[in-house]
Protein backbone atom coordinates (compact mmCIF):
# COMPACT_ATOMS: atom_id res chain seq x y z
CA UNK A 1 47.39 87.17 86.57
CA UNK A 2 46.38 90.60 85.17
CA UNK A 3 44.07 92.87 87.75
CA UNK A 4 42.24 95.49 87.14
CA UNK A 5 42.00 97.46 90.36
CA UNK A 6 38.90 100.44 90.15
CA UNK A 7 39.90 102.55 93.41
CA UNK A 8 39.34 106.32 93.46
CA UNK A 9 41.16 106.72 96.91
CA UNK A 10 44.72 106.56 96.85
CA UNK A 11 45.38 105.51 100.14
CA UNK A 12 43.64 102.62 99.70
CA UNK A 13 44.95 101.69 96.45
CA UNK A 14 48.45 102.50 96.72
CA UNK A 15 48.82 99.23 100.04
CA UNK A 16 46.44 96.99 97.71
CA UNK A 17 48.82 97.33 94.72
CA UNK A 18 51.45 97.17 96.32
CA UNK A 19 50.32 94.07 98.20
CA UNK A 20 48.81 92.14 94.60
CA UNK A 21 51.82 93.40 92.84
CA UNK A 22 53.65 91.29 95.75
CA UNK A 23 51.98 88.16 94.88
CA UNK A 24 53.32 88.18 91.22
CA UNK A 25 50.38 90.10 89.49
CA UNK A 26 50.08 92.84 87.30
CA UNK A 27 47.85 95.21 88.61
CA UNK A 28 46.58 98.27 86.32
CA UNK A 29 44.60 100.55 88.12
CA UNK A 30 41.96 103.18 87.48
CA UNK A 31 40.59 106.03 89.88
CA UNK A 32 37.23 106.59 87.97
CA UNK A 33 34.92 104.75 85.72
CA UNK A 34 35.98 106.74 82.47
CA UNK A 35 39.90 105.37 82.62
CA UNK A 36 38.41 101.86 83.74
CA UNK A 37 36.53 101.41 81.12
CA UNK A 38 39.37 102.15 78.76
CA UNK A 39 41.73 99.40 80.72
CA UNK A 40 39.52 96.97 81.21
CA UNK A 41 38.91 96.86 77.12
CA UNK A 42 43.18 97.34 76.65
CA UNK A 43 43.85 94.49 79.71
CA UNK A 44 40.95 92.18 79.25
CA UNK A 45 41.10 91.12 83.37
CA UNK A 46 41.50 88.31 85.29
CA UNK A 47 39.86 89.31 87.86
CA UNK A 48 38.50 92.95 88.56
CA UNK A 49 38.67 94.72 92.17
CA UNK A 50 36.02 97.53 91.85
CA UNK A 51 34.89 100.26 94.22
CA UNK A 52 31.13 101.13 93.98
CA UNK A 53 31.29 104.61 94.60
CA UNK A 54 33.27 106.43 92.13
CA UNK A 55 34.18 110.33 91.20
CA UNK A 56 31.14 109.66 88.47
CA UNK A 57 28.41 107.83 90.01
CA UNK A 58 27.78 106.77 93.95
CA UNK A 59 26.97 103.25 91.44
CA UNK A 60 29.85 103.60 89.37
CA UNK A 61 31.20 99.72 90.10
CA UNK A 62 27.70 98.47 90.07
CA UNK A 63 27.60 100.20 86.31
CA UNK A 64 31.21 99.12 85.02
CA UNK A 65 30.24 95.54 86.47
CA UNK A 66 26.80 95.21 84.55
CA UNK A 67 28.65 96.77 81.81
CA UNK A 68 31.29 93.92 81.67
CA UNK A 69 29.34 91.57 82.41
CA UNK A 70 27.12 92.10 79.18
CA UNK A 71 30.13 92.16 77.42
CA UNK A 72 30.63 88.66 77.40
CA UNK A 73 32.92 89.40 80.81
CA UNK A 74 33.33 85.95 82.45
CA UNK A 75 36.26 86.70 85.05
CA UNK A 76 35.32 87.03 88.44
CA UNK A 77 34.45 90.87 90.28
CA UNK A 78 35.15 90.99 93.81
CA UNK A 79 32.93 94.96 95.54
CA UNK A 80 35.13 96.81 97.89
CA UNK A 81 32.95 99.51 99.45
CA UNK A 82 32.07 101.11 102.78
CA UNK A 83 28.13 100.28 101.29
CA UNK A 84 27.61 97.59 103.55
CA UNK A 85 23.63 97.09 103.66
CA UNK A 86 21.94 94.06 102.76
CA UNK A 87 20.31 95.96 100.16
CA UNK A 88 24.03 96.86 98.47
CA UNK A 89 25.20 92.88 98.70
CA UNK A 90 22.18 91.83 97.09
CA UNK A 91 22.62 94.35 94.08
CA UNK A 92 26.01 93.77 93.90
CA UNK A 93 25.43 90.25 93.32
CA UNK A 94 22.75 90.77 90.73
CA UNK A 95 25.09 93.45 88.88
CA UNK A 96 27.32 90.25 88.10
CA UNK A 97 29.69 90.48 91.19
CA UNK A 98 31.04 87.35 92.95
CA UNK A 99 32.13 88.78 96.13
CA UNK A 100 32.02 91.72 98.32
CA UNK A 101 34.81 93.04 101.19
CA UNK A 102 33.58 95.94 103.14
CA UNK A 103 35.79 98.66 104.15
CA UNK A 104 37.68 99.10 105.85
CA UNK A 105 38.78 95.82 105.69
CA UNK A 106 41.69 93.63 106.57
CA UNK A 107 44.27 93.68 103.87
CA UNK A 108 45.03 89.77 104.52
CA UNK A 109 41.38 88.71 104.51
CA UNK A 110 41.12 91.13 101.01
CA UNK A 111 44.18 88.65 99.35
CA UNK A 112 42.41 85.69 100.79
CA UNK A 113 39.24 86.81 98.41
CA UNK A 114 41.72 87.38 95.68
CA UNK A 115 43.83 84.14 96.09
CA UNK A 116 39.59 81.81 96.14
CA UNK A 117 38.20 83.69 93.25
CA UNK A 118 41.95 83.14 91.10
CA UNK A 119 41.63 79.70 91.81
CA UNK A 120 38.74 79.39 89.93
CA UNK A 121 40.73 81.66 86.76
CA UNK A 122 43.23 78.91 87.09
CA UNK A 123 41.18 75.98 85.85
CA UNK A 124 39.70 78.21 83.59
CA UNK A 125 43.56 78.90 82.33
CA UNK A 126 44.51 75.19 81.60
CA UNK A 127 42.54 76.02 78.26
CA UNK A 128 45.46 78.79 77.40
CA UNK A 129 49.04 78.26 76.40
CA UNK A 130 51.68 80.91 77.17
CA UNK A 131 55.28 80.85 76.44
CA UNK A 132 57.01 83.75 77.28
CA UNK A 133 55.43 86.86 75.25
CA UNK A 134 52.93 84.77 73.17
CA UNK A 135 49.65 83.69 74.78
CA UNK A 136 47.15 81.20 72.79
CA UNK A 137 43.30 81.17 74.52
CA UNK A 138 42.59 77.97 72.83
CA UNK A 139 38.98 78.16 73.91
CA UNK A 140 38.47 81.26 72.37
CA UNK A 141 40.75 81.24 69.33
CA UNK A 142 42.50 84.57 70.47
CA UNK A 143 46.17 85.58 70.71
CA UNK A 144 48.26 88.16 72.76
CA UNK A 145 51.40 89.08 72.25
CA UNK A 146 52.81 91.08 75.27
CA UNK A 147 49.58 91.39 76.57
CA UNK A 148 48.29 92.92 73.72
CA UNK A 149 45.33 91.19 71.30
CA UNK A 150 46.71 90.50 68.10
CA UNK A 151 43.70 89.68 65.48
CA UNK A 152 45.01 86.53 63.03
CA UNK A 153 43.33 85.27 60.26
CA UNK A 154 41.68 81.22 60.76
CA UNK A 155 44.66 79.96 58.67
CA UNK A 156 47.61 82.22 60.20
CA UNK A 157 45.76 81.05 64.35
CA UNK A 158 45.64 77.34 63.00
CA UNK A 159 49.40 77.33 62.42
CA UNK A 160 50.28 79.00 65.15
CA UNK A 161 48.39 76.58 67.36
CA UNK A 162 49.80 73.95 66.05
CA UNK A 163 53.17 74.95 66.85
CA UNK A 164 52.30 75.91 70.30
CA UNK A 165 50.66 72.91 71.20
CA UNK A 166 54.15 70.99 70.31
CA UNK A 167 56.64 73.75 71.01
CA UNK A 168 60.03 71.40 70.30
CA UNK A 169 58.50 69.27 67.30
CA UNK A 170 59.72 71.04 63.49
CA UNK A 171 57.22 70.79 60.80
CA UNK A 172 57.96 70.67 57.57
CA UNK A 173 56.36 73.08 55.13
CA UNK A 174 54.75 70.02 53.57
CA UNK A 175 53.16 68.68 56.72
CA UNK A 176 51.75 72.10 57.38
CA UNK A 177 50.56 72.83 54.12
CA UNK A 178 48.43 69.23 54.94
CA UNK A 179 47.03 70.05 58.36
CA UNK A 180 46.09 73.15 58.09
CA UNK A 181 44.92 73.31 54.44
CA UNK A 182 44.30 70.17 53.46
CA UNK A 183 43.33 69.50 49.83
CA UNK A 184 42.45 73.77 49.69
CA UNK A 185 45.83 74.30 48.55
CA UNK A 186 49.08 72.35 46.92
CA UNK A 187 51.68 74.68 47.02
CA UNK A 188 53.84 75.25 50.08
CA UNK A 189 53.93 79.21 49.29
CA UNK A 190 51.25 79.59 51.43
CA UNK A 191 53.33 78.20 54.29
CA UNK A 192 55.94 80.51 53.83
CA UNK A 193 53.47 83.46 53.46
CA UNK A 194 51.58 82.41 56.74
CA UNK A 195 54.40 82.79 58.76
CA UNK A 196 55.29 85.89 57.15
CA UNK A 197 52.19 87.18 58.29
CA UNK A 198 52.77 86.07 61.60
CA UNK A 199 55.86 87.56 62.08
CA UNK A 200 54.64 90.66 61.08
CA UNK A 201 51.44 90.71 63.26
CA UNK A 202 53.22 88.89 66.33
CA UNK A 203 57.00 89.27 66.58
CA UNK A 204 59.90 87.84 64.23
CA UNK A 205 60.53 86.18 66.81
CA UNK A 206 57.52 83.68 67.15
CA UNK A 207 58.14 81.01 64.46
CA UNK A 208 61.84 79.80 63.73
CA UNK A 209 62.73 78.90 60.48
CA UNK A 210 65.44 75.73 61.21
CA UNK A 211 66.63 72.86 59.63
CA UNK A 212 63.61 70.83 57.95
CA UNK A 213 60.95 73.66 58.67
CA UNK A 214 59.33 75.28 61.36
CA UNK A 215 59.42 75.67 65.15
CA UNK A 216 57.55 77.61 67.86
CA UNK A 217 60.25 80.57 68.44
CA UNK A 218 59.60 81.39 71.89
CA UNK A 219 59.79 79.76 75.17
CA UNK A 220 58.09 79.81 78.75
């Protein structure tokens, strides 16, 4: 799972990345709201970790939370702050949070909150595809490519879907040029200059040209 950890105090960060990076997740972090705003917008979160009190505001989490949150920011935000008055909880919660830790807290019970809030990612996740590199959000019609969102056109996602969804069957250019356009189009050209396009926006390496057609390239 990606993390985005918002922690202006290195001694605290340093044991929690550590610790995440343990568990099999990539963790980018950011000390102050100005760098978090740029990550969360390059890394697009699983789950966020923020600090309320940062370098720029004593609200700074409260503000990057509300912020995300209006977005269109549906991944779950877990407070960490030494804030721990009712008052605080209750705007945390209204700022879009979904839990709070106070510090100092208990690095176990912290990866406890992680490990509750990712289960709820993971149903969320049996919408996406991922094979190795390439990552399909079928909900949401987008596409990363080592992380990074690659914009596709409807025709050039359509295809790729369609290979992804049945990774070790070959279509034929004629098969594809019927699903995906139908009676828009009769010559296979457009096949061949989809992928094209795909290899250039994706990788070369993400549709295989073989024996009858095409195949998803890549592989968990």
């Amino acid at each position: 799972m990606r993390l985005l950890l918002v922690e202006d105090e290195p001694n605290i960060a340093r044991p929690v990345i550590r610790a995440l990076e343990a568990q099999g997740h990539q963790v980018r972090h950011a000390p102050d709201l100005e760098s978090a705003r740029k990550f969360f917008l390059e890394v697009e979160p699983d789950l966020m970790l923020l600090d309320v009190r940062l370098p720029e505001s004593e609200d700074g989490g409260f503000i990057l939370a509300k912020e995300a949150r209006e977005a269109g920011y549906k991944g779950p935000i877990l407070f960490m702050t030494a804030r721990d008055a009712l008052a605080d909880r209750v705007m945390g919660l209204d700022e879009g949070g979904d839990d709070y830790v106070v510090k100092p807290f208990d690095l176990p019970e912290l990866l406890a909150r992680v490990r509750a809030l990712l289960r709820r990612v993971s149903e969320v996740k049996k919408s996406r595809v991922q094979y190795g590199p390439l990552e399909l959000d079928l909900g949401n019609r987008a596409v990363r490519w080592e992380g990074r969102l690659v914009e596709l056109s409807g025709r050039e996602y359509a295809l790729l879907e369609r290979l992804a969804l049945f990774p070790e069957r070959i279509y034929s250019p004629e098969e594809l040029l019927d699903l995906i356009w139908g009676e828009e189009a009769s010559d296979t050209g457009v096949v061949k200059v989809c992928v094209h396009h795909l290899r250039n926006k994706l990788d070369s390496r993400v549709v295989r040209t073989v024996p009858g057609g095409y195949k998803l390239g890549v592989e968990p």
